[in-house]
Protein backbone atom coordinates (compact mmCIF):
# COMPACT_ATOMS: atom_id res chain seq x y z
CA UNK A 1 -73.79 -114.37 -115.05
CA UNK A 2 -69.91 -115.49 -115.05
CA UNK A 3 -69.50 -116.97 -111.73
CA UNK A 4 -66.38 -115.45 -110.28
CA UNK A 5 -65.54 -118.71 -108.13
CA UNK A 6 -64.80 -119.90 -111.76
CA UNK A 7 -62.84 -117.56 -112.43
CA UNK A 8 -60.61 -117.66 -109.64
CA UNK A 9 -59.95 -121.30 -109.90
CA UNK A 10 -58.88 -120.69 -113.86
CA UNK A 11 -56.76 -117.75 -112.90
CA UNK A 12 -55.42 -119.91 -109.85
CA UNK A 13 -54.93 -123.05 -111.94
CA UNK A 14 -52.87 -120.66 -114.05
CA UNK A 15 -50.98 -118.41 -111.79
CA UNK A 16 -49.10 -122.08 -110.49
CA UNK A 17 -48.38 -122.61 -113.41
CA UNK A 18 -46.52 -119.85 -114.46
CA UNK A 19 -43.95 -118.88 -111.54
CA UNK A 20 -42.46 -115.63 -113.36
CA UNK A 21 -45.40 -114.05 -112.17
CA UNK A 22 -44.38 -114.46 -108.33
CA UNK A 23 -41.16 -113.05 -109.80
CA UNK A 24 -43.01 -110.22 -111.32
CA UNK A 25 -44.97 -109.33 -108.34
CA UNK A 26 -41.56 -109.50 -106.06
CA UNK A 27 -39.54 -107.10 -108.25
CA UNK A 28 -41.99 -105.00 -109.97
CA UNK A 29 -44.75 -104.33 -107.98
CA UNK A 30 -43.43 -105.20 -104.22
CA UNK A 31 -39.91 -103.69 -104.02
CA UNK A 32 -41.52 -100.34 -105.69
CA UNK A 33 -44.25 -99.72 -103.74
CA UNK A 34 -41.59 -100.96 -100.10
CA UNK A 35 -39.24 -98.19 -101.65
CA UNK A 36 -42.72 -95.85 -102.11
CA UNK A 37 -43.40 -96.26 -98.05
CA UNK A 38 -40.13 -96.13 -97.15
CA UNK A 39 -39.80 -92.83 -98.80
CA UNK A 40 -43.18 -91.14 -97.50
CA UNK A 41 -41.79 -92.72 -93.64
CA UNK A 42 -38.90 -90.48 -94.38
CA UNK A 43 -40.47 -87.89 -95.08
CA UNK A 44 -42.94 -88.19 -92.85
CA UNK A 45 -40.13 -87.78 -90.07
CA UNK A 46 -38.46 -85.21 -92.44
CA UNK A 47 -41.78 -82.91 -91.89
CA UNK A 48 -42.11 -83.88 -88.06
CA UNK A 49 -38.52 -82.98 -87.16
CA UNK A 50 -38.87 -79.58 -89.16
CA UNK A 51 -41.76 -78.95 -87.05
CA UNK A 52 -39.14 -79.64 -83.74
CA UNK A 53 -41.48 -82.61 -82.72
CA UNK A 54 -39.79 -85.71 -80.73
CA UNK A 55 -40.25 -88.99 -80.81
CA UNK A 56 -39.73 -90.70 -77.15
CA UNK A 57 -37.95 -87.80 -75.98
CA UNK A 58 -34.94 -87.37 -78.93
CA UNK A 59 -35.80 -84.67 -81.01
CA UNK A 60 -36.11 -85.96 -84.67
CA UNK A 61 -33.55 -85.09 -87.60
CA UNK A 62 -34.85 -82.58 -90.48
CA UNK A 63 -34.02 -83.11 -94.26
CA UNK A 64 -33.68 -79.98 -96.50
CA UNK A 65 -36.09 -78.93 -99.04
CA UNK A 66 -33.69 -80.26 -101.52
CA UNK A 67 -32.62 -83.54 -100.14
CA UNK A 68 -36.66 -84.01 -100.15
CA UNK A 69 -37.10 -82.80 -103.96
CA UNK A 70 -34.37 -85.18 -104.74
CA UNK A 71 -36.97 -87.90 -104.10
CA UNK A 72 -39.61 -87.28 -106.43
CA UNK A 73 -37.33 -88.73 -109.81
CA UNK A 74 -36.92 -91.52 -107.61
CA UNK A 75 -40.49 -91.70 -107.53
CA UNK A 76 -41.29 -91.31 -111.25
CA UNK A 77 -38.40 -94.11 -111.67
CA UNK A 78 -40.94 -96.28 -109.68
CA UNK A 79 -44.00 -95.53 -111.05
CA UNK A 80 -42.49 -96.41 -113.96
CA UNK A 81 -41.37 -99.54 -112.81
CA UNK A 82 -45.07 -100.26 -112.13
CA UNK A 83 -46.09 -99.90 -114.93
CA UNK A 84 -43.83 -102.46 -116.56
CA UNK A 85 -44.82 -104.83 -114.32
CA UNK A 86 -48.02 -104.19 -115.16
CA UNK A 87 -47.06 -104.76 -118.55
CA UNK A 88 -45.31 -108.03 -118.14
CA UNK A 89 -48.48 -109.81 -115.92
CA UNK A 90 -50.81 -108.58 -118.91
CA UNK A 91 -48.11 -110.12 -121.30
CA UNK A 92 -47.97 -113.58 -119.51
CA UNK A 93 -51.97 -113.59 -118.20
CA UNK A 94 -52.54 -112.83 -122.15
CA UNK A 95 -51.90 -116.28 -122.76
CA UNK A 96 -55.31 -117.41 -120.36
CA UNK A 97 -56.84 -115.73 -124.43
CA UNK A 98 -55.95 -118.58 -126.05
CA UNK A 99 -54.10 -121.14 -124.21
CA UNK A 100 -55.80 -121.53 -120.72
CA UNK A 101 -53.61 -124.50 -120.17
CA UNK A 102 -50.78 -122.05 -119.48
CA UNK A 103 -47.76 -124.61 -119.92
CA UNK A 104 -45.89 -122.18 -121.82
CA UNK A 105 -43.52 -120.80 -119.47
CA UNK A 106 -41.51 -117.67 -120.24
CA UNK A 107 -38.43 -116.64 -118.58
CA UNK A 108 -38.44 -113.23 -116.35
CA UNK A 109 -35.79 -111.72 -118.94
CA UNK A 110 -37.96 -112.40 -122.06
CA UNK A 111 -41.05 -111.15 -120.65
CA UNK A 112 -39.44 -108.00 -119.25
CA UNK A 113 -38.08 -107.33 -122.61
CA UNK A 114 -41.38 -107.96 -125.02
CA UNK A 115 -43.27 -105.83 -121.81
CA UNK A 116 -41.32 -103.23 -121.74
CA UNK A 117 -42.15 -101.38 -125.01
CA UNK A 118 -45.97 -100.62 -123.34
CA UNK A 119 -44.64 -98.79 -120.66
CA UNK A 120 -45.54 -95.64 -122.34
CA UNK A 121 -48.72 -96.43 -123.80
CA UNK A 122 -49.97 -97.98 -120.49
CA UNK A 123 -49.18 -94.77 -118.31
CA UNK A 124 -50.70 -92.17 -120.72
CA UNK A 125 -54.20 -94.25 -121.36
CA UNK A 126 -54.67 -94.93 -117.41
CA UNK A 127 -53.98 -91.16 -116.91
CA UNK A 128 -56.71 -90.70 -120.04
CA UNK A 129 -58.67 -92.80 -118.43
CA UNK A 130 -58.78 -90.94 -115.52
CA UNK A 131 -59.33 -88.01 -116.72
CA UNK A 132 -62.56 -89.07 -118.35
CA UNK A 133 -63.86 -90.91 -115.13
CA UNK A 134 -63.49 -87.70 -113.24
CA UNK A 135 -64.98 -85.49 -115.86
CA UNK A 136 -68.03 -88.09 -115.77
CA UNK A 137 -67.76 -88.40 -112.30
CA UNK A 138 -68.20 -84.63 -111.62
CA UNK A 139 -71.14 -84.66 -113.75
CA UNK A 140 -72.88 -87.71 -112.43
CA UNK A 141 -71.15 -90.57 -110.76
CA UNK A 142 -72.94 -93.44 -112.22
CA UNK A 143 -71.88 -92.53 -115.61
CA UNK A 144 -68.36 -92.33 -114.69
CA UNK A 145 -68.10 -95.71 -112.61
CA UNK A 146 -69.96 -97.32 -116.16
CA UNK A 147 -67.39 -95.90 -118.09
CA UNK A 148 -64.55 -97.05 -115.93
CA UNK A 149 -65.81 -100.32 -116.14
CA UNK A 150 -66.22 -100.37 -119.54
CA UNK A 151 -62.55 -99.76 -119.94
CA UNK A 152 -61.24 -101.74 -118.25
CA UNK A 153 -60.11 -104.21 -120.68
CA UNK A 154 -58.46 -101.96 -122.84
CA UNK A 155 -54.86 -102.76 -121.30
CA UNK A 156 -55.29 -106.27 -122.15
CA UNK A 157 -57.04 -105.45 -125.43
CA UNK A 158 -53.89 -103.30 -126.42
CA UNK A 159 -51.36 -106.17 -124.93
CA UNK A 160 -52.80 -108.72 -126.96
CA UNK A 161 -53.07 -106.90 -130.06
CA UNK A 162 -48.98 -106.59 -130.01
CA UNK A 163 -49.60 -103.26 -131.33
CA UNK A 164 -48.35 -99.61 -129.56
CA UNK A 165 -51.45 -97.33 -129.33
CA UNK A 166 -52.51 -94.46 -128.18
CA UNK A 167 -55.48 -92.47 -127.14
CA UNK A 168 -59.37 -92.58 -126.92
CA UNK A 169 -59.69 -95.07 -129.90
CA UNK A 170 -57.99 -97.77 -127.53
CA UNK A 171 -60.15 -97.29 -124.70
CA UNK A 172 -63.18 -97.01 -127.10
CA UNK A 173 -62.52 -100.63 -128.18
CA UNK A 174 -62.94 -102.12 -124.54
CA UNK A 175 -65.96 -99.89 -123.79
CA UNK A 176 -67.66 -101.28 -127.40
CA UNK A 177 -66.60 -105.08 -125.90
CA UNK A 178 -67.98 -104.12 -122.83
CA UNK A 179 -71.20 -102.06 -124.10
CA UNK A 180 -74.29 -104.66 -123.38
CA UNK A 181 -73.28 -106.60 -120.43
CA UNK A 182 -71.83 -103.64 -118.06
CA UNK A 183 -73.43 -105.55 -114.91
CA UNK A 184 -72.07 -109.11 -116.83
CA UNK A 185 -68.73 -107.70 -116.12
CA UNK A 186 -69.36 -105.21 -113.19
CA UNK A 187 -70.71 -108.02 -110.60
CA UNK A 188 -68.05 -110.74 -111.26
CA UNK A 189 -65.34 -108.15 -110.95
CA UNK A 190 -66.94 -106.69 -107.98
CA UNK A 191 -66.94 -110.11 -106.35
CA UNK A 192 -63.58 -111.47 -107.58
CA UNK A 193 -62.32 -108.26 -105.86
CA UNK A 194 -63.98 -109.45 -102.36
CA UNK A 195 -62.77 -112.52 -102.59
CA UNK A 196 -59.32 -111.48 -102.81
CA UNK A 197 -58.96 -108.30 -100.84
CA UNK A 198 -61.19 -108.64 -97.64
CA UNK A 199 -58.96 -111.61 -97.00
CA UNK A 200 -55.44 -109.60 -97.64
CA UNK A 201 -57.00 -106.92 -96.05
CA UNK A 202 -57.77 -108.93 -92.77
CA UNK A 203 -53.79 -110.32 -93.22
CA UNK A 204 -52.58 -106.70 -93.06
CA UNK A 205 -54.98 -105.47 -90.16
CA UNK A 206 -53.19 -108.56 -88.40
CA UNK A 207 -49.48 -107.75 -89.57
CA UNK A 208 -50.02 -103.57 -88.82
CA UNK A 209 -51.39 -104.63 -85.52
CA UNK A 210 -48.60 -107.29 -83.85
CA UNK A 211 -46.03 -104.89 -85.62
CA UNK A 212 -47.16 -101.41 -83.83
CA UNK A 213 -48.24 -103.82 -80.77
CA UNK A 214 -44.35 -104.43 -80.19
CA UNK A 215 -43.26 -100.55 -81.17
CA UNK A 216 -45.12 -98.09 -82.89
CA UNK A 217 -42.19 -96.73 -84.71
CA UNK A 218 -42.44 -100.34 -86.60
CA UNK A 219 -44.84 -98.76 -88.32
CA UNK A 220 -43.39 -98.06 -91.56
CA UNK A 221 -42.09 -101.88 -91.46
CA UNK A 222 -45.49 -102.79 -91.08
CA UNK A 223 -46.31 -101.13 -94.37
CA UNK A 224 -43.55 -102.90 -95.95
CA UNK A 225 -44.74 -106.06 -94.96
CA UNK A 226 -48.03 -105.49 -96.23
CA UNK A 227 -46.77 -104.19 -99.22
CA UNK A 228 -45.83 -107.61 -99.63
CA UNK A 229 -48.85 -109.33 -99.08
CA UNK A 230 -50.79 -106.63 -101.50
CA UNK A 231 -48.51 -106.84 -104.51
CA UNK A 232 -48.97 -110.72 -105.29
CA UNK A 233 -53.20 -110.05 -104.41
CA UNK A 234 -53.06 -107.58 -107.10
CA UNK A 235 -50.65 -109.41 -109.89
CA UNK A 236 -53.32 -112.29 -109.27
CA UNK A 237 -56.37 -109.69 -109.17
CA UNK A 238 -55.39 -108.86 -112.64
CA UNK A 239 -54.42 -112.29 -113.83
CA UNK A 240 -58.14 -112.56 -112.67
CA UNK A 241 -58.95 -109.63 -114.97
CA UNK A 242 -57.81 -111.31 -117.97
CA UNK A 243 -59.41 -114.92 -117.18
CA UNK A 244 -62.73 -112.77 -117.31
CA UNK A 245 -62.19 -111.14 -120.33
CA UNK A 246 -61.18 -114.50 -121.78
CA UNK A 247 -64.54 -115.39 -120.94
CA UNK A 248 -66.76 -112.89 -122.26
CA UNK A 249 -64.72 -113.15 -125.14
CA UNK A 250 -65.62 -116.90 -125.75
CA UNK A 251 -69.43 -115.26 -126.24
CA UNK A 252 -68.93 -112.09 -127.93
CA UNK A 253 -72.80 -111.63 -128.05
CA UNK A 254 -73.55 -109.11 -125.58
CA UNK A 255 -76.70 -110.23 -123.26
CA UNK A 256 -79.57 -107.59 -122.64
CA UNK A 257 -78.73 -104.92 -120.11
């Protein structure tokens, strides 16, 4: 089996050395998902001071259905966002394929641009995706978490093919690379995923608890700050991804099982 420690230390020796990535994860992926909170705390005090409910004693300010329906573009507009920054780690991780060296740096600009035309094809397969895992899932859920992990290359795959695509036929490509070593893949993600989120987890148990400790109304900040914290462990979760799939790709033979 892979050992994931290995593949942590490639995708680490490569995440240094490509710093658009902590610009990425900054603009992309943190600011969104702040904005995300920040909106559900508002609303969260929207619903509680249409209910008449106070807060210490002062009686909490209620939005309008339609100042609260004006937030869900906003929302879309950051999804979106996420998206393309998913599309722009894939476009600079695809580079761990075949130049693990990673000294080819790319500015934020370029890789924005040359990301941004998967935007599209990215949102509609992971909501494809989906759908399929919960159809399997409602039938039996072993099948469905074997065919979720069987696709989950096929973001990369469709990346580093340069090409726009569409439906099943993309995922099916990922599930046929995957097909034969399910576990091969299954384990080292399962512990590359450990290894990176118990610890960030543990980091925002810490930050939700001194923030609430000092006022519990902090507790949308607290959010924020971990927001922080979880978008650069998941920009390096999937640069992770992609050092895998490198990997397996390196023997394409499948092994038994």
């Amino acid at each position: 089996m892979i050992s994931p420690l290995s593949i942590i230390g490639t995708s680490w020796s490569f995440y240094k050395k490509q710093p658009v990535l902590n610009e990425i994860a900054f603009w992309m992926f943190f600011l969104p998902i702040a904005f995300m909170d920040a909106l559900s705390g508002m609303i969260g005090v929207a619903e509680a001071g249409a209910q008449g409910l106070d807060v210490d004693g002062v009686k909490l300010a209620s939005f309008t259905a339609m100042e609260i329906a004006l937030f869900v573009p906003l929302l879309v507009a950051l999804f979106f966002f996420l998206f393309w920054g998913q599309a722009c780690v894939l476009t600079v991780a695809k580079r761990l394929v075949s130049s693990p060296a990673g000294r080819n740096r790319t500015s934020f600009k370029a890789v924005r641009k040359e990301g941004y035309k998967f935007i599209g094809p990215l949102a509609l397969l992971e909501i494809l995706r989906g759908i399929i895992t919960l159809l399997w899932c409602v039938l039996l859920i072993v099948p469905g978490i074997i065919y979720s992990v069987r696709t989950i290359f096929y973001d990369i795959m469709l990346i580093e093919e340069g090409k726009v695509a569409y439906g099943r036929p993309v995922l099916d490509k990922s599930k046929d690379f995957v097909k034969g070593r399910t576990w091969e893949v299954f384990w080292p993600l399962m512990l590359i995923a450990i290894c990176i989120f118990i610890p960030v987890g543990i980091i925002d148990g810490i930050i939700v608890a001194i923030t609430t400790t000092i006022d519990e109304r902090l507790v949308t900040l607290a959010a924020v700050l971990t927001d922080f914290v979880d978008a650069f462990a998941g920009v390096f979760f999937m640069v992770c991804t992609v050092a895998l799939y490198a990997e397996l790709k390196k023997n394409p033979t499948p092994s038994k099982g």
